[in-house]
C-alpha atoms as a PDB file:
ATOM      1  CA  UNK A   1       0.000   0.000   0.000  1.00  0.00           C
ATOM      2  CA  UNK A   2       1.203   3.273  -1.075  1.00  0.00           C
ATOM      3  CA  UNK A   3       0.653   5.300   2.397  1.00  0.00           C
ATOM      4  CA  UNK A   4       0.200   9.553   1.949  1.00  0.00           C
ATOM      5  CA  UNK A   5       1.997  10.229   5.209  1.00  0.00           C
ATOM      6  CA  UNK A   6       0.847  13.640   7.360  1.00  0.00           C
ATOM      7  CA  UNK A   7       1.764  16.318   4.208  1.00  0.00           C
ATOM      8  CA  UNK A   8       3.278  19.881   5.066  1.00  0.00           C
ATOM      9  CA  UNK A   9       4.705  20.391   1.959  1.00  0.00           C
ATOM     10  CA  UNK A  10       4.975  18.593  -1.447  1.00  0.00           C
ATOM     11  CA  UNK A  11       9.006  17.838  -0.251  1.00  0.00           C
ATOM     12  CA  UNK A  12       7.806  16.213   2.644  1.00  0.00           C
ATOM     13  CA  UNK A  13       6.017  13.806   0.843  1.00  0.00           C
ATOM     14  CA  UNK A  14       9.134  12.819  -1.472  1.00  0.00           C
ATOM     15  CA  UNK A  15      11.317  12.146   1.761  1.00  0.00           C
ATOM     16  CA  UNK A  16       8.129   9.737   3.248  1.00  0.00           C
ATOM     17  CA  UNK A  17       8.692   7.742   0.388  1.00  0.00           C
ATOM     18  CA  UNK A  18      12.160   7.255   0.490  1.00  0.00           C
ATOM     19  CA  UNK A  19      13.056   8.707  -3.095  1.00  0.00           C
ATOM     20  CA  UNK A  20      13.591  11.601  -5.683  1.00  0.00           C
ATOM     21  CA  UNK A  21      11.269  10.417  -7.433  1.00  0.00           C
ATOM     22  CA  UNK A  22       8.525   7.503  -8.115  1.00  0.00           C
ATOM     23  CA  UNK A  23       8.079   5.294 -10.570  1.00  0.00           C
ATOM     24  CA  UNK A  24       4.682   3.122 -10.136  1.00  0.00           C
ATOM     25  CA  UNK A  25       2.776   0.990 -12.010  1.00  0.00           C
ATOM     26  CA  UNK A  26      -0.941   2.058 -12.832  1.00  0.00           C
ATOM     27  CA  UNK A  27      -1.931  -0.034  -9.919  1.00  0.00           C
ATOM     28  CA  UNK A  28       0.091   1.993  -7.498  1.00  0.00           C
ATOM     29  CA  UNK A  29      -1.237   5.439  -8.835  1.00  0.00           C
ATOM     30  CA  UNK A  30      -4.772   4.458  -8.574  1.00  0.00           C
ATOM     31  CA  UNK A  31      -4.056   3.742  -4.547  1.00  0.00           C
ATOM     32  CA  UNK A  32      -1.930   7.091  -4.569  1.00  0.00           C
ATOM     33  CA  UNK A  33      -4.526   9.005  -5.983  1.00  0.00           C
ATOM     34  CA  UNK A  34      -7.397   7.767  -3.749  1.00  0.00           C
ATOM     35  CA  UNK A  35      -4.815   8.130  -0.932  1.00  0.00           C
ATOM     36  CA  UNK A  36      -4.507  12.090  -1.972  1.00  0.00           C
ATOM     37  CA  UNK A  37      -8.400  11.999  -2.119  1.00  0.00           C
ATOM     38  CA  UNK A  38      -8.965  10.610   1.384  1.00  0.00           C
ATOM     39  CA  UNK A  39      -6.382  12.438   2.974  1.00  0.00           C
ATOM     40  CA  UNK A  40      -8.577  15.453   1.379  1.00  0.00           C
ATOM     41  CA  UNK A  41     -11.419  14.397   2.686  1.00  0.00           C
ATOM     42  CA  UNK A  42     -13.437  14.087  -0.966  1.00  0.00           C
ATOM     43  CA  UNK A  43     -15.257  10.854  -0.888  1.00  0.00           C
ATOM     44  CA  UNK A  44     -18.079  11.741  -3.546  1.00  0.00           C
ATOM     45  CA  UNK A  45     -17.280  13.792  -6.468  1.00  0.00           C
ATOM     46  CA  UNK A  46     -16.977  16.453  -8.179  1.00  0.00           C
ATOM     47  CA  UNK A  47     -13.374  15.825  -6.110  1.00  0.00           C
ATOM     48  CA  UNK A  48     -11.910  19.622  -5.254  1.00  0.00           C
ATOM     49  CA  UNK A  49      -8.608  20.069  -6.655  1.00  0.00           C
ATOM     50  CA  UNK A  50      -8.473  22.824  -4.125  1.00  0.00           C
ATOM     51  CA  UNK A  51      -8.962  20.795  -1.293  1.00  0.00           C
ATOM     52  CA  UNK A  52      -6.702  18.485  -2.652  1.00  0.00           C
ATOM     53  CA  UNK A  53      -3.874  21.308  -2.810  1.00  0.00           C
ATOM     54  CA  UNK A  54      -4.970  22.406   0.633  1.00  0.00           C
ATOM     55  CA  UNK A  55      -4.828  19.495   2.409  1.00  0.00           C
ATOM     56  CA  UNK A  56      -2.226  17.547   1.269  1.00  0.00           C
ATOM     57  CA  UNK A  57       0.103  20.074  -0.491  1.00  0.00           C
ATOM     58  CA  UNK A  58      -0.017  23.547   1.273  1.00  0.00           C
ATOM     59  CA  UNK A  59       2.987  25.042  -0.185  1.00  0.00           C
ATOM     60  CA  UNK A  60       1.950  25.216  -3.429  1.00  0.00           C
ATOM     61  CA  UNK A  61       0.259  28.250  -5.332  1.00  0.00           C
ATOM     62  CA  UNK A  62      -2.133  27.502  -8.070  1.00  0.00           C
ATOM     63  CA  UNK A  63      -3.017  30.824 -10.106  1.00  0.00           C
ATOM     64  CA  UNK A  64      -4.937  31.288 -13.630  1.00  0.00           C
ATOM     65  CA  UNK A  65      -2.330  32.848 -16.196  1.00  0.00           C
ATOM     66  CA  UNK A  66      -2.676  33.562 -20.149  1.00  0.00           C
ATOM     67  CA  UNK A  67      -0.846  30.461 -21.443  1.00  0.00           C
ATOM     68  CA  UNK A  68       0.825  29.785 -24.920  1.00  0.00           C
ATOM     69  CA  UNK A  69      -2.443  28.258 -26.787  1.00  0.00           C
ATOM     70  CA  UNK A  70      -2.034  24.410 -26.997  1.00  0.00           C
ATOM     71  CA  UNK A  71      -1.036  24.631 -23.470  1.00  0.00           C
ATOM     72  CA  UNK A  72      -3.372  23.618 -20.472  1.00  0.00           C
ATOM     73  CA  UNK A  73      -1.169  24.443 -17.810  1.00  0.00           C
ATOM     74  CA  UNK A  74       2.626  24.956 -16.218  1.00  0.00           C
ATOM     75  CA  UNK A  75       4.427  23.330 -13.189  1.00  0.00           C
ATOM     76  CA  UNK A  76       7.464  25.238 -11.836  1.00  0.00           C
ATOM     77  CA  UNK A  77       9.605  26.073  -8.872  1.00  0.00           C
ATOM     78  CA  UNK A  78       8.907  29.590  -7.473  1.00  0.00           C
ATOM     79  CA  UNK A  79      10.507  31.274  -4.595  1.00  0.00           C
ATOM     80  CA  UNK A  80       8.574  29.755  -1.788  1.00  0.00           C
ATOM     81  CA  UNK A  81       7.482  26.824  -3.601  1.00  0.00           C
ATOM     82  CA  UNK A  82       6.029  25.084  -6.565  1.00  0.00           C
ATOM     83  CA  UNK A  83       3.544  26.910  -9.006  1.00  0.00           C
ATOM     84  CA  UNK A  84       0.763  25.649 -10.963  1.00  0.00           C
ATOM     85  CA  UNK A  85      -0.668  28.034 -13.323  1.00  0.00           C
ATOM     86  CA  UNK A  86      -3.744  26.701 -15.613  1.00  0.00           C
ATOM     87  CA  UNK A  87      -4.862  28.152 -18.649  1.00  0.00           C
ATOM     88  CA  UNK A  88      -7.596  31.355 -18.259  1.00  0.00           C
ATOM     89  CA  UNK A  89      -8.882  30.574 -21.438  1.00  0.00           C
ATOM     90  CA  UNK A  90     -10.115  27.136 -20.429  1.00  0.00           C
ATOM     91  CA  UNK A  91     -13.446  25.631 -19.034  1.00  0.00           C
ATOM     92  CA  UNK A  92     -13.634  25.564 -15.549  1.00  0.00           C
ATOM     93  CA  UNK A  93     -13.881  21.425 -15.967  1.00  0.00           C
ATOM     94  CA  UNK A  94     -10.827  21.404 -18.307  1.00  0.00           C
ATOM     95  CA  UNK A  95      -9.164  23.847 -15.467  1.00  0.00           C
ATOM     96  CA  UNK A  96     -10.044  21.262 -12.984  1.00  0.00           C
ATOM     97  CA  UNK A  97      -8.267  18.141 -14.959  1.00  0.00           C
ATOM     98  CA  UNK A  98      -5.151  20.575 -16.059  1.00  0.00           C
ATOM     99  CA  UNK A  99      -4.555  21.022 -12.247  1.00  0.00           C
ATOM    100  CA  UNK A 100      -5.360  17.224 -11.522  1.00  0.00           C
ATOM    101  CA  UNK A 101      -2.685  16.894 -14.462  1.00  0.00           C
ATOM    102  CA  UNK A 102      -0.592  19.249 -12.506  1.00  0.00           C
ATOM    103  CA  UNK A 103      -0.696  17.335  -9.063  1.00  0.00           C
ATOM    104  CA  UNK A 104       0.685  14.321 -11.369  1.00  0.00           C
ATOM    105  CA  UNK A 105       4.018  16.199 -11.886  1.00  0.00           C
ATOM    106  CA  UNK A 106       4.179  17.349  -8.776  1.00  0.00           C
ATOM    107  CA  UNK A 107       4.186  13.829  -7.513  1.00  0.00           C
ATOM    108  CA  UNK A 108       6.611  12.389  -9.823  1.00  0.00           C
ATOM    109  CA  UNK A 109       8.267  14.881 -11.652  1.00  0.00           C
ATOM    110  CA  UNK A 110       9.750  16.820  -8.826  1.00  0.00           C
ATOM    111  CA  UNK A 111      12.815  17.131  -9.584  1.00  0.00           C
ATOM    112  CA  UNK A 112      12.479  18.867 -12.848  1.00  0.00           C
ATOM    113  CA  UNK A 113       9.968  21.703 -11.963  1.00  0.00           C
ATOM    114  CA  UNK A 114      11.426  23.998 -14.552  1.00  0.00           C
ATOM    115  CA  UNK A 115       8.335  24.894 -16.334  1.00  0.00           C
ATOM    116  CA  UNK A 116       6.305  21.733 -17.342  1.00  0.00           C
ATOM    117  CA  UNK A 117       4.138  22.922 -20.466  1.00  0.00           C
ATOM    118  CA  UNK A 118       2.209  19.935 -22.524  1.00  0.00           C
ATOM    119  CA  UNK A 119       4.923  17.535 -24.048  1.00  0.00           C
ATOM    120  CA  UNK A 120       4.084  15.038 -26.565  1.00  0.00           C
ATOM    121  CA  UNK A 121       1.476  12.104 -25.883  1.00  0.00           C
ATOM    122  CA  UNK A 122       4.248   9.701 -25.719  1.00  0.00           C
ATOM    123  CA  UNK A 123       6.219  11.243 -23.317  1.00  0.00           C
ATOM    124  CA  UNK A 124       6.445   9.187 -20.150  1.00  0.00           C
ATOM    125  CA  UNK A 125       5.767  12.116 -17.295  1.00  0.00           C
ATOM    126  CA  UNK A 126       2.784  13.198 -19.863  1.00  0.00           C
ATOM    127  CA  UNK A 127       1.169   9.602 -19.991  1.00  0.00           C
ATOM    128  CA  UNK A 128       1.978   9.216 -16.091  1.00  0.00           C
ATOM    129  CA  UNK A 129       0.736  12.576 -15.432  1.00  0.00           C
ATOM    130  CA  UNK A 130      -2.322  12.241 -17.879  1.00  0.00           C
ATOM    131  CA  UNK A 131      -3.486   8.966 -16.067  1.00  0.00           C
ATOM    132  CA  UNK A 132      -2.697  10.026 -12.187  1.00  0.00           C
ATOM    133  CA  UNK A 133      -4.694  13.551 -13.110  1.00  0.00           C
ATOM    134  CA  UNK A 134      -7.673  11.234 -14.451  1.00  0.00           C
ATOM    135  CA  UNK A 135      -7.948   8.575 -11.671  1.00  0.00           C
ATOM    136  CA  UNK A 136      -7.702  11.582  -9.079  1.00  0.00           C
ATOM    137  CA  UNK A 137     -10.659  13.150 -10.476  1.00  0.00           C
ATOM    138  CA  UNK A 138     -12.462  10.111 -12.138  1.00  0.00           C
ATOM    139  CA  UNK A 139     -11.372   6.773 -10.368  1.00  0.00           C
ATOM    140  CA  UNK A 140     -12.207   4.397 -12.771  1.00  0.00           C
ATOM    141  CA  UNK A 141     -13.624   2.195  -9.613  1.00  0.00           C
ATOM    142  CA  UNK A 142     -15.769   4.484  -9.074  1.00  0.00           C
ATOM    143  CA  UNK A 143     -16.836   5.069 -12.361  1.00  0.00           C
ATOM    144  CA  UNK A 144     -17.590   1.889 -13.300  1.00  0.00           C
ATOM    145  CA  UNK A 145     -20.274   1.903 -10.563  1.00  0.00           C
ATOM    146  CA  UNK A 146     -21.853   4.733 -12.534  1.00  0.00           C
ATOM    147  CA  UNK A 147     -21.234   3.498 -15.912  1.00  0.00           C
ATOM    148  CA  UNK A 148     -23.190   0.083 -15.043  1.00  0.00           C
ATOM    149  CA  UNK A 149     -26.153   2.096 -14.323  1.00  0.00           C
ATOM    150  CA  UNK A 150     -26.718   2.800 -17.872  1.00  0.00           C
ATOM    151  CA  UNK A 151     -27.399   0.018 -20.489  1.00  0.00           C
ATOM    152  CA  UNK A 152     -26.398   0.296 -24.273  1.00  0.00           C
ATOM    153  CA  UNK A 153     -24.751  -2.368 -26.487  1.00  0.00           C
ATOM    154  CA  UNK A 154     -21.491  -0.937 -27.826  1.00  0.00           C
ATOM    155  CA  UNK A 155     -22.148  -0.291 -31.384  1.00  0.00           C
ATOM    156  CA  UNK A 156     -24.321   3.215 -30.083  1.00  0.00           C
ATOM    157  CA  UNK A 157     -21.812   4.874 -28.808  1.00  0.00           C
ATOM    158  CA  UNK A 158     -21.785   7.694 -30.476  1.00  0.00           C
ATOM    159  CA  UNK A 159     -25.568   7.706 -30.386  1.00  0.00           C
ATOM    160  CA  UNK A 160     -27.407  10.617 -28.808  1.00  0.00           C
ATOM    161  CA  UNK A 161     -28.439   7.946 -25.582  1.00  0.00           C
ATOM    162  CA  UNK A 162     -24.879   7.480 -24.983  1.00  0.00           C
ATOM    163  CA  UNK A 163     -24.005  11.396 -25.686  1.00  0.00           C
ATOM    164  CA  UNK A 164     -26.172  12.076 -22.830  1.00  0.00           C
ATOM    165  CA  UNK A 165     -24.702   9.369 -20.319  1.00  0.00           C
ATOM    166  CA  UNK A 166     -21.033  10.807 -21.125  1.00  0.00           C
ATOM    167  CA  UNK A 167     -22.772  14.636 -20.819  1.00  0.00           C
ATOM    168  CA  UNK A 168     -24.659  13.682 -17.374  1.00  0.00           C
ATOM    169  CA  UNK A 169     -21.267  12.103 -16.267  1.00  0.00           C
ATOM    170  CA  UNK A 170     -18.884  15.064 -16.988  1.00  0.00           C
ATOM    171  CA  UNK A 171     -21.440  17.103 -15.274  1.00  0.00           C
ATOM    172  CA  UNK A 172     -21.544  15.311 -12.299  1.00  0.00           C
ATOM    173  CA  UNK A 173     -17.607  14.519 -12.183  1.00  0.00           C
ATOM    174  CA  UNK A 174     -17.052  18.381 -13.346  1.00  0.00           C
ATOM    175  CA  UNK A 175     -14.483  16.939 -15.675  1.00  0.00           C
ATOM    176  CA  UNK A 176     -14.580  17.733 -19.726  1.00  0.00           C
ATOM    177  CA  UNK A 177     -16.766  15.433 -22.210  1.00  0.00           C
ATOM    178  CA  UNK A 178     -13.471  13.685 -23.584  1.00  0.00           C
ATOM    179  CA  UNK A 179     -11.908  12.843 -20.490  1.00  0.00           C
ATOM    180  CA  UNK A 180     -15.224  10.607 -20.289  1.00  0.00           C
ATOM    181  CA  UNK A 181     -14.838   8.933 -23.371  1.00  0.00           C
ATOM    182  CA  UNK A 182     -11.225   8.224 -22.262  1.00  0.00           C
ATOM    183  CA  UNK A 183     -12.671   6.277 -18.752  1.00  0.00           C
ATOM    184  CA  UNK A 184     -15.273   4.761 -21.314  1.00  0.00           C
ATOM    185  CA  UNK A 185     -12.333   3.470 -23.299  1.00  0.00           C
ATOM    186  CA  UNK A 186     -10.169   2.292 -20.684  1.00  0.00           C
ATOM    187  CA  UNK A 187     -13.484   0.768 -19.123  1.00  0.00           C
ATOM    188  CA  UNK A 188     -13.586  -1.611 -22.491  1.00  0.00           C
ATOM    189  CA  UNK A 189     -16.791   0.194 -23.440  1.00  0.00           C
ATOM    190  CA  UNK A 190     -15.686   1.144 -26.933  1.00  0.00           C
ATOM    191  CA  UNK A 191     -14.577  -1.151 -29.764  1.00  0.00           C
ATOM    192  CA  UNK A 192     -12.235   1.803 -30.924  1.00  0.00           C
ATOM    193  CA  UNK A 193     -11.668   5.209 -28.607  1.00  0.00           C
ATOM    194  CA  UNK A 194     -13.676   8.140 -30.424  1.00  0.00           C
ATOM    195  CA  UNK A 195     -13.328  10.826 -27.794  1.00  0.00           C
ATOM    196  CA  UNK A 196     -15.112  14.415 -28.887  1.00  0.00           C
ATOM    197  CA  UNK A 197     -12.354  17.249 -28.577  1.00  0.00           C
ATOM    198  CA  UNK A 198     -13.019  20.245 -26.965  1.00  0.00           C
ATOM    199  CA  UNK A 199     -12.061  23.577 -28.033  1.00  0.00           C
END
């Protein structure tokens, strides 16, 4: 079990675990992220990434900025601690999974804080940080629960039935449409991943 020990600032959680930094399987993020969640206090969602911040990593300052278009948010090393700045110019749900995103590198990309800005797809610390930021805000556990709730064979999934299970979702996860179809995917629930792209 990966344990989130009493947090008073994002370095305090890199000497609990004994490292620079961590390299997990998927396994061990899912029980890091629901680790970060508890120790927040979020047991239903929409999960708070302020809480999240608040609770379990005090030192650092999260602030809306005019970013570089194509980029969703930045991770760096300010004078009394790390900064996350998100992109103004995004929905508040695709604000919500850039900071999620954000924790990721915090987490495991500590020791290069010198400006994270959206790397390519097949970048390691992007994939890592792409699938921590999703389980902290959607846990596919949890999501399954939901999905289960709703019936449709497979073949209708881009069908207005299923549009309005993956809008009702987002809305009550507070997370954008596609970030849906990616839980749907990773859920098995599409033959091939079709996610809708937000602008």
């Amino acid at each position: 079990m990966v344990a989130l020990p009493a947090l008073t600032s994002v370095d305090n959680f890199f000497r609990s675990q004994g490292r620079k930094s961590v390299q997990q399987d998927r396994s061990e993020l899912v029980e890091l992220a629901a680790n970060i969640r508890q120790r927040a206090g979020l047991g239903e969602p929409p999960f708070s990434t302020r809480i999240m911040i608040d609770e379990c990593f005090p030192d650092v300052y999260v602030t809306g900025e005019r970013l570089p278009r194509g980029v969703a948010e930045s991770v760096s090393m300010g004078k009394r601690g790390p900064i996350i700045a998100y992109n103004r110019l995004l929905t508040t749900a695709q604000q919500r999974l850039s900071i999620a995103h954000a924790i990721g590198h915090l987490v495991f990309d500590r020791d290069d804080l010198r400006g994270h800005c959206k790397a390519t797809p097949s970048d390691e610390r992007e994939s890592r940080a792409e699938f921590f930021g999703a389980e902290l805000l959607v846990p596919l556990t949890m999501f399954s629960d939901y999905v289960r709730r709703w019936r449709y064979p497979r073949e209708t999934a881009m069908r207005p039935a299923h549009l309005n299970m993956v809008d009702q979702l987002a809305s009550h996860f507070h997370v954008p449409q596609s970030l849906i179809h990616r839980r749907l995917a990773a859920l098995g629930r599409y033959r091939k991943h079709r996610a809708i792209e937000e602008t």
